[in-house]
C-alpha atoms as a PDB file:
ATOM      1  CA  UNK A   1     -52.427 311.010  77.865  1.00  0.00           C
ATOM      2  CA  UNK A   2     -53.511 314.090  79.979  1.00  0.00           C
ATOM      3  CA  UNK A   3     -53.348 311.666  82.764  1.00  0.00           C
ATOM      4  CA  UNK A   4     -49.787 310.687  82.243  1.00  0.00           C
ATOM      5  CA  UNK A   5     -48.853 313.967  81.924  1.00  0.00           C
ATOM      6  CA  UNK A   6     -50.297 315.519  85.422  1.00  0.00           C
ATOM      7  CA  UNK A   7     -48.742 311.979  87.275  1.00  0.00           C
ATOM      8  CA  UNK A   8     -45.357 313.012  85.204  1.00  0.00           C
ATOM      9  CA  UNK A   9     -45.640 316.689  86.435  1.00  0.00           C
ATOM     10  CA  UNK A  10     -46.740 315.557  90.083  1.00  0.00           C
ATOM     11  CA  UNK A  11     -43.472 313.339  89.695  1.00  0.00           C
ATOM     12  CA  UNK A  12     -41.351 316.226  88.876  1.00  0.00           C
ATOM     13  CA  UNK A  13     -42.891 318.240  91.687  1.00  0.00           C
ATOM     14  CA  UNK A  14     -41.659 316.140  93.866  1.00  0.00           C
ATOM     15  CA  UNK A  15     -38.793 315.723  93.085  1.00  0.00           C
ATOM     16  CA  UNK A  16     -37.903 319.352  93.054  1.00  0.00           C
ATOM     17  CA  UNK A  17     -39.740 320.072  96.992  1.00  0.00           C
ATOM     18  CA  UNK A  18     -36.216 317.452  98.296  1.00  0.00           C
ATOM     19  CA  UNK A  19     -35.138 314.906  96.580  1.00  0.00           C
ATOM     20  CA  UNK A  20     -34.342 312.708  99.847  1.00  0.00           C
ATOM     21  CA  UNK A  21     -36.734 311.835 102.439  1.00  0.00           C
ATOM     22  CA  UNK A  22     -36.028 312.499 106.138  1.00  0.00           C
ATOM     23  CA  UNK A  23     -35.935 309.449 108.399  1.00  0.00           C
ATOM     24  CA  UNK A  24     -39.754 310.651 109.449  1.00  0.00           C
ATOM     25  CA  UNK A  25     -40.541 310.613 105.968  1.00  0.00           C
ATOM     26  CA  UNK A  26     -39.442 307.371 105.212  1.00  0.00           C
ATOM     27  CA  UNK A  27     -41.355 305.441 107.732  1.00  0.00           C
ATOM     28  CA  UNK A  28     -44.339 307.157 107.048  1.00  0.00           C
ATOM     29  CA  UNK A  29     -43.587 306.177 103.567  1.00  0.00           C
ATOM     30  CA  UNK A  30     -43.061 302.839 104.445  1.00  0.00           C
ATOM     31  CA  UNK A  31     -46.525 302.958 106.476  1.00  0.00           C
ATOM     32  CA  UNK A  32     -48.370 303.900 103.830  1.00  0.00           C
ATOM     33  CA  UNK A  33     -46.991 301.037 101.677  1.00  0.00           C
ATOM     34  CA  UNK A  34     -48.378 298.861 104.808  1.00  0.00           C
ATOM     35  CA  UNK A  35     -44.717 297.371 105.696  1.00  0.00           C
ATOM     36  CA  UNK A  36     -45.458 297.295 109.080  1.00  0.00           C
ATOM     37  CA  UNK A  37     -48.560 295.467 108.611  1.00  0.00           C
ATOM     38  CA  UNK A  38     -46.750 292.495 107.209  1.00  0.00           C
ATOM     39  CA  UNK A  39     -46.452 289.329 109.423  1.00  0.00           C
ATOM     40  CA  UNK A  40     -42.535 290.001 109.764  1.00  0.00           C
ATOM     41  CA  UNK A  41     -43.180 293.206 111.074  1.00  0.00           C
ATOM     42  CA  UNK A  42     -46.151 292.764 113.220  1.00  0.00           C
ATOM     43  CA  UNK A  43     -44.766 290.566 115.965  1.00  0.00           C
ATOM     44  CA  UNK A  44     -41.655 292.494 115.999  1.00  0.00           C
ATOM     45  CA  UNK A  45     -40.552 294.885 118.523  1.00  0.00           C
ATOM     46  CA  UNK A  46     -39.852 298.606 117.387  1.00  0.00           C
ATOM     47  CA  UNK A  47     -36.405 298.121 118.228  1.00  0.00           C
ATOM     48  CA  UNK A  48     -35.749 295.026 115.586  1.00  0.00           C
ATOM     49  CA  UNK A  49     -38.216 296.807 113.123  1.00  0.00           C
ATOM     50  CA  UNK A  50     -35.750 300.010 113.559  1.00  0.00           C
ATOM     51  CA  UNK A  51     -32.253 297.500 113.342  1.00  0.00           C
ATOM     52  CA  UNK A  52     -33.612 295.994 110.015  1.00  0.00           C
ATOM     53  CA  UNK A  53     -34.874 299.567 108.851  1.00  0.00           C
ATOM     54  CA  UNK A  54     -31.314 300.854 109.336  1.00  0.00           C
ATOM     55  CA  UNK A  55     -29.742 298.609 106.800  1.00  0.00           C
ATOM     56  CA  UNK A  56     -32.566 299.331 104.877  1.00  0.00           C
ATOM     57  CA  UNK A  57     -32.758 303.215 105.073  1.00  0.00           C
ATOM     58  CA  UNK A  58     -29.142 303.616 105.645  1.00  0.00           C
ATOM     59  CA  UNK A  59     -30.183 305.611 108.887  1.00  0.00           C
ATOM     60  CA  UNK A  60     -29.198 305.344 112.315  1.00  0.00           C
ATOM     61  CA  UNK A  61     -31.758 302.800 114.261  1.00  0.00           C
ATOM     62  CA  UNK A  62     -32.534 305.105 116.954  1.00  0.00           C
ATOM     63  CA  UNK A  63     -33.790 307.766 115.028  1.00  0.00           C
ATOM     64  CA  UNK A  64     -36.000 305.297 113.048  1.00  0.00           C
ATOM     65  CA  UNK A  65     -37.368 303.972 116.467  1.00  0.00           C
ATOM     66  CA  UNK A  66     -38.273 307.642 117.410  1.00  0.00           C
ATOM     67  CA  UNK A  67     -40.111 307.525 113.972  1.00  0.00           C
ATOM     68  CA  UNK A  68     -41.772 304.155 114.215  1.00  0.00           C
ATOM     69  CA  UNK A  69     -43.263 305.619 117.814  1.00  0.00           C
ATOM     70  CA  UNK A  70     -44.792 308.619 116.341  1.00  0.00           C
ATOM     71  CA  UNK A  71     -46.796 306.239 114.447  1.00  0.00           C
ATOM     72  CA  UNK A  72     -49.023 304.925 117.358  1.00  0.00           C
ATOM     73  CA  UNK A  73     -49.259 309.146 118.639  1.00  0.00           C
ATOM     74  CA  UNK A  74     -51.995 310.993 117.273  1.00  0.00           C
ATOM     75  CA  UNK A  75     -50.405 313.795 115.128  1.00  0.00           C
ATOM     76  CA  UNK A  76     -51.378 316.640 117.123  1.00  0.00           C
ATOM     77  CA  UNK A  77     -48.542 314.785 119.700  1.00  0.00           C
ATOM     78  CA  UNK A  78     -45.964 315.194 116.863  1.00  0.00           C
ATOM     79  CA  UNK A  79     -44.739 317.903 116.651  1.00  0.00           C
ATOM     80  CA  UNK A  80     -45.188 320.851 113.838  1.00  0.00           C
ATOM     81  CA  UNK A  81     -43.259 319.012 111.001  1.00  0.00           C
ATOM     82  CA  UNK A  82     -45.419 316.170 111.410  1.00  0.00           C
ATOM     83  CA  UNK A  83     -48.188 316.786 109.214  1.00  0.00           C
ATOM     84  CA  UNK A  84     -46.053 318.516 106.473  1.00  0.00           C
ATOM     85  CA  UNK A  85     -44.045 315.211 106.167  1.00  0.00           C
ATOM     86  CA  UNK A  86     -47.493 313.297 105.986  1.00  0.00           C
ATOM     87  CA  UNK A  87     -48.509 315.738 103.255  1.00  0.00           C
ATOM     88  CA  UNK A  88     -45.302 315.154 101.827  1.00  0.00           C
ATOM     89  CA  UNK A  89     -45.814 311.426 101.344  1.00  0.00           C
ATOM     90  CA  UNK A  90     -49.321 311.434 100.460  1.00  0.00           C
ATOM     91  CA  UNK A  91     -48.135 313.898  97.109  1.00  0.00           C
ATOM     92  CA  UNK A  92     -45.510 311.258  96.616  1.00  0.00           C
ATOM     93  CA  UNK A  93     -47.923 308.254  96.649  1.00  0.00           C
ATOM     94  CA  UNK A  94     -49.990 309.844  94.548  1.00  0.00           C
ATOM     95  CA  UNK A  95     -47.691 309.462  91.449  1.00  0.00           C
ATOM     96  CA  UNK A  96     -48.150 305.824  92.155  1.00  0.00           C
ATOM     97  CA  UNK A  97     -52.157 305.912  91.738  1.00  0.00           C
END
C-alpha cells in the first residue's frame, strides 16, 4: 500500500509541474519507451519518423525533427532546457515502475 500511495502522489506531482508535454518532451518520452528502436522506426529517416509523429503528437513535423536530432547530440549541445525536460520524463516514467 505505501507503495501505491508514493507512485499515486508521484502521479499527482506530475501532473500539477504541466499537464502537457512540449514537443521536446514528447520525443524524449517516446525514447524512453524505445519507439525509435522499433524496426519501423529504425530504417526510417527523421523526416518520415517526424511526418508520422505529427499525426501522432498533433505537432507540427518540423519541430519534431528538431527534437528527434537532439537525440543523437550529447546534452551539453542542447541547450539549457534540455536536461530539465529529461528530468521531466524520467519523474514521469517513474509512475510507470
Amino acid at each position: 500500500k505505501i507503495k501505491k500511495k508514493k507512485k499515486d502522489q508521484a502521479l499527482i506531482q506530475a501532473k500539477n509541474d504541466e499537464d502537457d508535454l512540449s514537443i521536446n518532451q514528447s520525443v524524449l518520452f517516446l525514447e524512453e519507451l524505445n519507439l525509435f528502436a522499433g524496426k519501423h522506426f529504425v530504417k526510417a529517416t527523421k523526416s518520415a519518423q517526424a511526418e508520422v509523429l505529427s499525426k501522432l503528437l498533433r505537432r507540427n513535423a518540423k519541430n519534431i525533427k528538431e527534437a528527434l536530432v537532439k537525440l543523437e547530440k550529447p546534452p551539453s549541445k542542447c541547450g539549457p532546457g534540455y536536461a530539465k525536460d529529461r528530468d521531466k520524463i524520467k519523474k514521469l516514467i517513474s509512475i510507470l515502475e
